[in-house]
Protein backbone atom coordinates (compact mmCIF):
# COMPACT_ATOMS: atom_id res chain seq x y z
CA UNK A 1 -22.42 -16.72 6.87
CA UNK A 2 -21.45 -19.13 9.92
CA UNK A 3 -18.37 -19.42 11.95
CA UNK A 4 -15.23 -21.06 10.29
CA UNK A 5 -13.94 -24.12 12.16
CA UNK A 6 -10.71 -23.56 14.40
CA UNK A 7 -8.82 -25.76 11.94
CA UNK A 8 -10.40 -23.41 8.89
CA UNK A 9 -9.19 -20.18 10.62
CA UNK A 10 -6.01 -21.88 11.00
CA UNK A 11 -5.62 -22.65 7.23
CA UNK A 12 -6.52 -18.89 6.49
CA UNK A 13 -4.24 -17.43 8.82
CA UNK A 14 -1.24 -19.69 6.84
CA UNK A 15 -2.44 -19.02 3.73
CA UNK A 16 -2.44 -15.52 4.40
CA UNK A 17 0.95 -15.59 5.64
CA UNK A 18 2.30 -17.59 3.18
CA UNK A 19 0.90 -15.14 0.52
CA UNK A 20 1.90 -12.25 1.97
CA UNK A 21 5.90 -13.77 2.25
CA UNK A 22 5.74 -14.17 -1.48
CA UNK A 23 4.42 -11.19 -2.06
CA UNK A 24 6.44 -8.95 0.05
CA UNK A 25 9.70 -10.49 -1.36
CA UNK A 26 8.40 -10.07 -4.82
CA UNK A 27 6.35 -6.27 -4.12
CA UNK A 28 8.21 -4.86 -1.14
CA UNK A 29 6.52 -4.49 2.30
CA UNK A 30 5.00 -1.08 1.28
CA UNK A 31 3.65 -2.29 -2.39
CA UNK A 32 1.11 -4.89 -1.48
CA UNK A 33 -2.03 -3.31 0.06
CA UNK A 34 -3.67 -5.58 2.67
CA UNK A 35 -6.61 -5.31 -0.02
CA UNK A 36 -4.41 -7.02 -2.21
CA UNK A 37 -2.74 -9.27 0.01
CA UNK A 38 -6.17 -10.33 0.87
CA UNK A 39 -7.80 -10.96 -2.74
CA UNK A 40 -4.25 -13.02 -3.49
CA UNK A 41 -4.97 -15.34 -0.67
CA UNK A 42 -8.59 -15.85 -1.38
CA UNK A 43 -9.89 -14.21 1.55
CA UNK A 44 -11.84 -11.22 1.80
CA UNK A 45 -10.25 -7.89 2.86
CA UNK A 46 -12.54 -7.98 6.45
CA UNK A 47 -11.11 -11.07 7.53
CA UNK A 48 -7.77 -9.99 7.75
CA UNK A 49 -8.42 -8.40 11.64
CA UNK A 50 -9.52 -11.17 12.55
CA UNK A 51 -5.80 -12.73 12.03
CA UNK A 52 -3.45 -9.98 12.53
CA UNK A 53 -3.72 -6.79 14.90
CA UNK A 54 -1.81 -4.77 12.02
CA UNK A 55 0.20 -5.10 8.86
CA UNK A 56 3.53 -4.80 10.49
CA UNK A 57 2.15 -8.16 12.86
CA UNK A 58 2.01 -9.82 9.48
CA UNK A 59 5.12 -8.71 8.41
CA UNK A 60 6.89 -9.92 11.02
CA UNK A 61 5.16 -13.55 10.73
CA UNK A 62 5.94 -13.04 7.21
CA UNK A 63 9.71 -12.43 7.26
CA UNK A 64 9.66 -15.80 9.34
CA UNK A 65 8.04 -17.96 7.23
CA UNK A 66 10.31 -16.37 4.32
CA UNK A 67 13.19 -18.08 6.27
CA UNK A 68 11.64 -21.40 6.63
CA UNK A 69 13.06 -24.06 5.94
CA UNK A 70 16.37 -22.30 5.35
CA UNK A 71 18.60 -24.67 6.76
CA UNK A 72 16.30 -28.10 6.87
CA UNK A 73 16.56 -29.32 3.56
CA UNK A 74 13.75 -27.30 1.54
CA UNK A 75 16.12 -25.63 0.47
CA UNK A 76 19.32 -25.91 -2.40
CA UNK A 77 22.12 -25.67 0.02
CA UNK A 78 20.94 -27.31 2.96
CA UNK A 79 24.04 -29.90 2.70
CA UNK A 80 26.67 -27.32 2.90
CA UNK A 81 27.06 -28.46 6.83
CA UNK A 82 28.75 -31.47 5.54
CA UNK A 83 32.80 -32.20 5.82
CA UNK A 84 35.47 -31.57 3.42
CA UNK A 85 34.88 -31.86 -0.30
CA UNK A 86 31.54 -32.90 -0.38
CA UNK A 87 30.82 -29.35 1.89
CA UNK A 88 32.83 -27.74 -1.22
CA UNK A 89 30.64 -29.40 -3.83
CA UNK A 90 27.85 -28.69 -2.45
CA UNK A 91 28.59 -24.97 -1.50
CA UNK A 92 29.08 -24.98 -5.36
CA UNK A 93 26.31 -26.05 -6.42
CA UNK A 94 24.33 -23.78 -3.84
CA UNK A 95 26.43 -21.05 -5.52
CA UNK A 96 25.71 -21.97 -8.68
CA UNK A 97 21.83 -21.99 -8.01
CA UNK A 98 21.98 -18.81 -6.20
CA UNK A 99 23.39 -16.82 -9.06
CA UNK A 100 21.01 -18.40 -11.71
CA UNK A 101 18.75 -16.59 -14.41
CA UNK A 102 16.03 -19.12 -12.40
CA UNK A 103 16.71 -17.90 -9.34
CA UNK A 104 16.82 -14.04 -10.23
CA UNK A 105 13.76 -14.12 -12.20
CA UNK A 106 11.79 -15.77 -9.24
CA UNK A 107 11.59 -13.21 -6.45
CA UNK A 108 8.57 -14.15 -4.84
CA UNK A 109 9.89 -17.47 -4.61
CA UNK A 110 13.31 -16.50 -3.88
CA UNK A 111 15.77 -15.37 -1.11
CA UNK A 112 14.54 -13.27 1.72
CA UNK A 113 17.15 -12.38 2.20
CA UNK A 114 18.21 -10.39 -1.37
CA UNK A 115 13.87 -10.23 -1.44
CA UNK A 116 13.49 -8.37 2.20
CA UNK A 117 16.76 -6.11 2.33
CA UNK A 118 15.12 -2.91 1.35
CA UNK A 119 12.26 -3.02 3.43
CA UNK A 120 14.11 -4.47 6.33
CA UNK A 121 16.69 -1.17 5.68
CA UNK A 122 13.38 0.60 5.91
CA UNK A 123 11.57 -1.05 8.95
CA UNK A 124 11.88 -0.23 12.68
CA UNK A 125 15.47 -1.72 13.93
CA UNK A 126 13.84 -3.27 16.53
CA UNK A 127 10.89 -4.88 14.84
CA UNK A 128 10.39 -8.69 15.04
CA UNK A 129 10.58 -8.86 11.99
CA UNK A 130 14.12 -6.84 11.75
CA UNK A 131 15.24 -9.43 14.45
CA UNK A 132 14.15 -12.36 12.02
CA UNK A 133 15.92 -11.50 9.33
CA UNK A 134 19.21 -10.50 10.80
CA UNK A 135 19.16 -14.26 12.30
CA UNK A 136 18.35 -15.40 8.84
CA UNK A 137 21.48 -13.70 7.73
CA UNK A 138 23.41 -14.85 10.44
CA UNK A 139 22.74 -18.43 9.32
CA UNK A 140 22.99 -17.31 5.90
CA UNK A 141 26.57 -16.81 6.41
CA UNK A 142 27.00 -19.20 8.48
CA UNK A 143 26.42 -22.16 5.39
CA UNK A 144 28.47 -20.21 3.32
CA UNK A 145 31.47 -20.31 5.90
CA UNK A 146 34.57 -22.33 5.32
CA UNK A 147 37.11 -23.33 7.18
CA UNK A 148 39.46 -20.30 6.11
CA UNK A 149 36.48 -17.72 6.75
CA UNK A 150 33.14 -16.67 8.31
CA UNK A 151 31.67 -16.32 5.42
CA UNK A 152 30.04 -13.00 5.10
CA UNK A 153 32.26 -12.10 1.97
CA UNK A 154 30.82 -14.84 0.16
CA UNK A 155 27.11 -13.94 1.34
CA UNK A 156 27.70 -10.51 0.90
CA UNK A 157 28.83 -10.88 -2.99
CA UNK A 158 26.06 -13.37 -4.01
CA UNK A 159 23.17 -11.17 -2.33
CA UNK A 160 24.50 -8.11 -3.96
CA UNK A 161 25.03 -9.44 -7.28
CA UNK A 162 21.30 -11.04 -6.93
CA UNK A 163 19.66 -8.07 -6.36
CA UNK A 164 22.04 -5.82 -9.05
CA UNK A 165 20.92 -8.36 -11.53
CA UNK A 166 17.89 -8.03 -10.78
CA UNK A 167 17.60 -4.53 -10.76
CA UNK A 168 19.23 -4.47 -14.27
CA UNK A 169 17.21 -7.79 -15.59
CA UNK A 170 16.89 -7.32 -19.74
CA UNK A 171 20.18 -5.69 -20.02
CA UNK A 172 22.87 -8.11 -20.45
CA UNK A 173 24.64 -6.52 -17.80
CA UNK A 174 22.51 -8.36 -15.26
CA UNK A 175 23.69 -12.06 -16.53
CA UNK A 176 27.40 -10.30 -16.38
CA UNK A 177 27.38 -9.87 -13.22
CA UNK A 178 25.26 -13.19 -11.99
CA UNK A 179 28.62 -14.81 -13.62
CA UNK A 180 31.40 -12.67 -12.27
CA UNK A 181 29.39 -13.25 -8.69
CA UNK A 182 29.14 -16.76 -9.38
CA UNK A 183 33.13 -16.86 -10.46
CA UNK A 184 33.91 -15.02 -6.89
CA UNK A 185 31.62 -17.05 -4.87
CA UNK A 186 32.51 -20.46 -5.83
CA UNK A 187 36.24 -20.19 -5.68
């Protein structure tokens, strides 16, 4: 088999990456073999070296690309840095998404941060990738500040409702508390 282009390897290294930010938000870190992550991303389990020097390099490319966007508009909740009411509304309706069946039942799609708080618990505290998501956070808060506080209450109740409900998901506790979150979070 010949040589892949340059813009080829590039594609393979992003789909990779992309794969493996789904899948570690949805898996965990330590659940998806690079095997796995491989065969996901149509790639064969060989190629993978040729990308990354180890696992943890991917994870810490990972965790960033799991906070793309955050903060650019590809994301519900990019307006919140508007004034006034409209920052209100649209803090609400952020909220609102947040705290959704949708949004709980989609965890490789999801947040990273609710998706990545276990294995970033886990990881090395000085990892890249531990350095990501803590600046993810930051700016997490940060959109969910008002003018009367910093925000990290509000962050703090949505991401732990998200990932109680999802830990209890079929028992009807789980949409309890995505409502009694979402009742807390938007007031």
């Amino acid at each position: 088999m010949g040589r892949v282009s340059k813009e080829q390897a590039q594609e393979n290294r992003r789909r990779i990456v992309d794969t493996a930010s789904r899948l570690f938000r949805e898996q965990g870190t330590a659940g998806v073999s690079v095997a796995d992550l491989m065969k996901a991303a149509g790639l064969t389990h060989g190629g993978f070296y040729k990308h990354f020097d180890s696992k943890e390099a991917l994870v810490d490319e990972a965790t960033a690309r799991a906070f793309d966007g955050v903060g650019t508009g590809d994301r519900p909740g990019d307006d919140t840095d508007t004034d006034g009411d409209a920052a209100k509304d649209a803090r609400r309706a952020f909220v609102e998404n947040y705290l959704s069946p949708e949004h709980r039942d989609d965890m490789a799609g999801g947040c990273p941060t609710a998706g990545l708080a276990t294995d970033m618990a886990r990881g090395a505290t000085g990892s890249a990738a531990r350095h990501t998501y803590a600046e993810g956070v930051r700016e997490f808060a940060r959109r969910m500040a008002d003018d009367d506080d910093d925000g990290l209450v509000r962050l703090s109740t949505m991401v732990g409702a998200l990932i109680l409900a999802r830990a209890v998901n079929g028992d009807p506790l789980s949409d309890a508390l995505l409502a009694a979150a979402r009742a807390e979070a938007s007031a």
